[in-house]
C-alpha atoms as a PDB file:
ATOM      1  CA  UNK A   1      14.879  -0.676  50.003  1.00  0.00           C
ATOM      2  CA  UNK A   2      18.578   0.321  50.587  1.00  0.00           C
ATOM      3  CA  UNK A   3      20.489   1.628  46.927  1.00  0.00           C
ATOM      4  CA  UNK A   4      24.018   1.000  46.868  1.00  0.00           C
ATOM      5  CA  UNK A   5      26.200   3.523  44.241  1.00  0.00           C
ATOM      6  CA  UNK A   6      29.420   2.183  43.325  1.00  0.00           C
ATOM      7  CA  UNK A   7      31.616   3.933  40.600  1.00  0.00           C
ATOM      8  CA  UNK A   8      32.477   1.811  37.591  1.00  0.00           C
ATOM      9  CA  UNK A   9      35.736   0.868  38.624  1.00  0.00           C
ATOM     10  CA  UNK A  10      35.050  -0.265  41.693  1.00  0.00           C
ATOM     11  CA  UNK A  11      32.061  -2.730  40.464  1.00  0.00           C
ATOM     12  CA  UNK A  12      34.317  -4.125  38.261  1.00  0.00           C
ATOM     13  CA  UNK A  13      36.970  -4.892  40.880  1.00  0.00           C
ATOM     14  CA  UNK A  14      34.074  -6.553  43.365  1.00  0.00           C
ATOM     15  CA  UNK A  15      33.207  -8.503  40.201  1.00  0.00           C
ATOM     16  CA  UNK A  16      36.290  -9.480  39.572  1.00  0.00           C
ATOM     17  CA  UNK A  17      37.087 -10.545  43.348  1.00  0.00           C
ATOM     18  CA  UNK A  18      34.171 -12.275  43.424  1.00  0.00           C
ATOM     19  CA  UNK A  19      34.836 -14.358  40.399  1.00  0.00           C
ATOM     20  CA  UNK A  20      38.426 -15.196  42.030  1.00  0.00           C
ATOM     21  CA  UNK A  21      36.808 -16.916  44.758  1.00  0.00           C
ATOM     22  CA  UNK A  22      33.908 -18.585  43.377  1.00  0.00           C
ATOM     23  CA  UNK A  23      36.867 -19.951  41.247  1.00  0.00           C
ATOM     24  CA  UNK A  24      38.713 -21.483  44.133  1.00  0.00           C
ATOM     25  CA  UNK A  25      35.993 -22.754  45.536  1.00  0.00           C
ATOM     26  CA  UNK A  26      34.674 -24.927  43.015  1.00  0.00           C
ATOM     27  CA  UNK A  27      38.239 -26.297  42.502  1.00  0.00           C
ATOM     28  CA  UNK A  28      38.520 -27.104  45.819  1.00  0.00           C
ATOM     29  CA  UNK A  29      35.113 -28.909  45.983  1.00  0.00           C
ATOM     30  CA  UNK A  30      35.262 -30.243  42.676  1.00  0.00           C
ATOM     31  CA  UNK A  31      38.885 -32.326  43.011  1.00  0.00           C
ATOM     32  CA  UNK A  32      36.758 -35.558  43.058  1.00  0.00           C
ATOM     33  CA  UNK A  33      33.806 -36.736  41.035  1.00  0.00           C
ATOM     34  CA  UNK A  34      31.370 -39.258  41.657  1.00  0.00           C
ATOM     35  CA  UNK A  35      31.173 -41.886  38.727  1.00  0.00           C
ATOM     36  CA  UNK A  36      27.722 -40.400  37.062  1.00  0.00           C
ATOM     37  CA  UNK A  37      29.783 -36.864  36.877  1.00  0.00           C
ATOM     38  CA  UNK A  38      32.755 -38.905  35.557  1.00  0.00           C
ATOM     39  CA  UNK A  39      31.146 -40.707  32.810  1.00  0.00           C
ATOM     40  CA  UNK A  40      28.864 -37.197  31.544  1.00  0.00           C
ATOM     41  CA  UNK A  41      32.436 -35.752  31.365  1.00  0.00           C
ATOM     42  CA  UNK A  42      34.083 -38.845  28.906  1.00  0.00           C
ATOM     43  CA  UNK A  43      30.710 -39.061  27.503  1.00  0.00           C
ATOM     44  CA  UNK A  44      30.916 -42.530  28.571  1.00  0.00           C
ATOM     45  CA  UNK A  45      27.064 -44.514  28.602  1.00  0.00           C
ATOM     46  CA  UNK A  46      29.008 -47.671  30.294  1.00  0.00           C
ATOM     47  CA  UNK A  47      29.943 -48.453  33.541  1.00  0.00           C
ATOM     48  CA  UNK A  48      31.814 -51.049  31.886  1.00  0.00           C
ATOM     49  CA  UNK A  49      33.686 -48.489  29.659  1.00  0.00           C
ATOM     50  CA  UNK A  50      34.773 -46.444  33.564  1.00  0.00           C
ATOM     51  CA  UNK A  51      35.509 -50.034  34.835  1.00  0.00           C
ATOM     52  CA  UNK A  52      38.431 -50.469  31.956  1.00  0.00           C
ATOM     53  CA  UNK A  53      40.099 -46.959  32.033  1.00  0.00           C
ATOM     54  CA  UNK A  54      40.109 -47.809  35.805  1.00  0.00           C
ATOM     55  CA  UNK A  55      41.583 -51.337  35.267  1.00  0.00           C
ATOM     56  CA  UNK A  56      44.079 -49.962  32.420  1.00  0.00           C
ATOM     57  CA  UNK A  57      45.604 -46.656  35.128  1.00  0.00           C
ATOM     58  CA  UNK A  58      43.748 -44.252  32.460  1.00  0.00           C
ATOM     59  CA  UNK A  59      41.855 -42.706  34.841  1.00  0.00           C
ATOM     60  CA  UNK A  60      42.617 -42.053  38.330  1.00  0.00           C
ATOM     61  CA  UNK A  61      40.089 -43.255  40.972  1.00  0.00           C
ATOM     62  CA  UNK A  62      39.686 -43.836  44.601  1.00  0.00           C
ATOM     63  CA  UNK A  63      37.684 -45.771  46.327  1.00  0.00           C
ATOM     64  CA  UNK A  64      37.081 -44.659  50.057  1.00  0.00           C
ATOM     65  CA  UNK A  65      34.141 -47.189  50.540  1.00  0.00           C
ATOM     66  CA  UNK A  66      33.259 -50.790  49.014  1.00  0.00           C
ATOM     67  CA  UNK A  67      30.977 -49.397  46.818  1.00  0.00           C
ATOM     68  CA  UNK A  68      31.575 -45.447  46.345  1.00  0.00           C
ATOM     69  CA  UNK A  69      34.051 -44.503  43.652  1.00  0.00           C
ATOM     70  CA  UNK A  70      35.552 -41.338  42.877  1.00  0.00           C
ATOM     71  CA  UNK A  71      37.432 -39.970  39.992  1.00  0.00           C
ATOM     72  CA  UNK A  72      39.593 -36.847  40.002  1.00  0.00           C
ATOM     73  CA  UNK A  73      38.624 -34.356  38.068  1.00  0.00           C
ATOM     74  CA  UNK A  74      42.248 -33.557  36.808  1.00  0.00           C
ATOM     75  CA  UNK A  75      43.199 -37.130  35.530  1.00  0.00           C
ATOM     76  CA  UNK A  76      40.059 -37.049  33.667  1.00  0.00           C
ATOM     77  CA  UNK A  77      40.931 -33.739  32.042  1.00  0.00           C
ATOM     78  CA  UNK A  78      44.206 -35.153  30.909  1.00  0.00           C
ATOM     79  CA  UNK A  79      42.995 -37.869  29.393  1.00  0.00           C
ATOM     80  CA  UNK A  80      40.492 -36.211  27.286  1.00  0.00           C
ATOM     81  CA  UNK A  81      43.459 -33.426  26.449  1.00  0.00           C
ATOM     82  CA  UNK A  82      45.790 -36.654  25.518  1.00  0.00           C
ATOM     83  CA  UNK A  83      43.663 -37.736  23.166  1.00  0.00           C
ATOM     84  CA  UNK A  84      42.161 -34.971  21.946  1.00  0.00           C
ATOM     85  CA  UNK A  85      42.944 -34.303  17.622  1.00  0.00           C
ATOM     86  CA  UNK A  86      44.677 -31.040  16.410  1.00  0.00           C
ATOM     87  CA  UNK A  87      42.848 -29.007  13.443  1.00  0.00           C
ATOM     88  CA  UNK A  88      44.134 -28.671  10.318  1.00  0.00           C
END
């Protein structure tokens, strides 16, 4: 077994590095969400419900196949921030 010493600063930095990419990465993978991910993010039950914020430009979708749909991540965001209520 192989013991690596690092001083305290310099654990912190390769935490924080590491927490910079692991960042970017999941934005980059993330952009688009399949319709199950979608709907646990509205906390939506309906497919119905997805259907009408699709039909009414609420959310923005695309649809690379016949029957796969994907919704960005970001549009979805903004809708729940543009309807979200401020506290007293």
């Amino acid at each position: 077994m192989e013991v690596i010493c690092l001083q305290t600063e310099a654990f912190y930095a390769l935490v924080d590095e590491l927490y910079e990419r692991l960042k970017e990465k999941e934005k980059f993978d993330d952009k688009w969400v399949d319709g199950e991910e979608a709907m646990r993010l509205l906390n939506v039950k309906s497919k119905t419900t997805m259907q009408s914020l699709r039909d009414e430009g609420k959310v923005r979708f695309s649809q690379p196949q016949p029957r796969i749909i994907l919704y960005d991540r970001d549009s979805i965001n903004d809708y729940l921030e543009k309807h979200a209520k401020e506290t007293f």
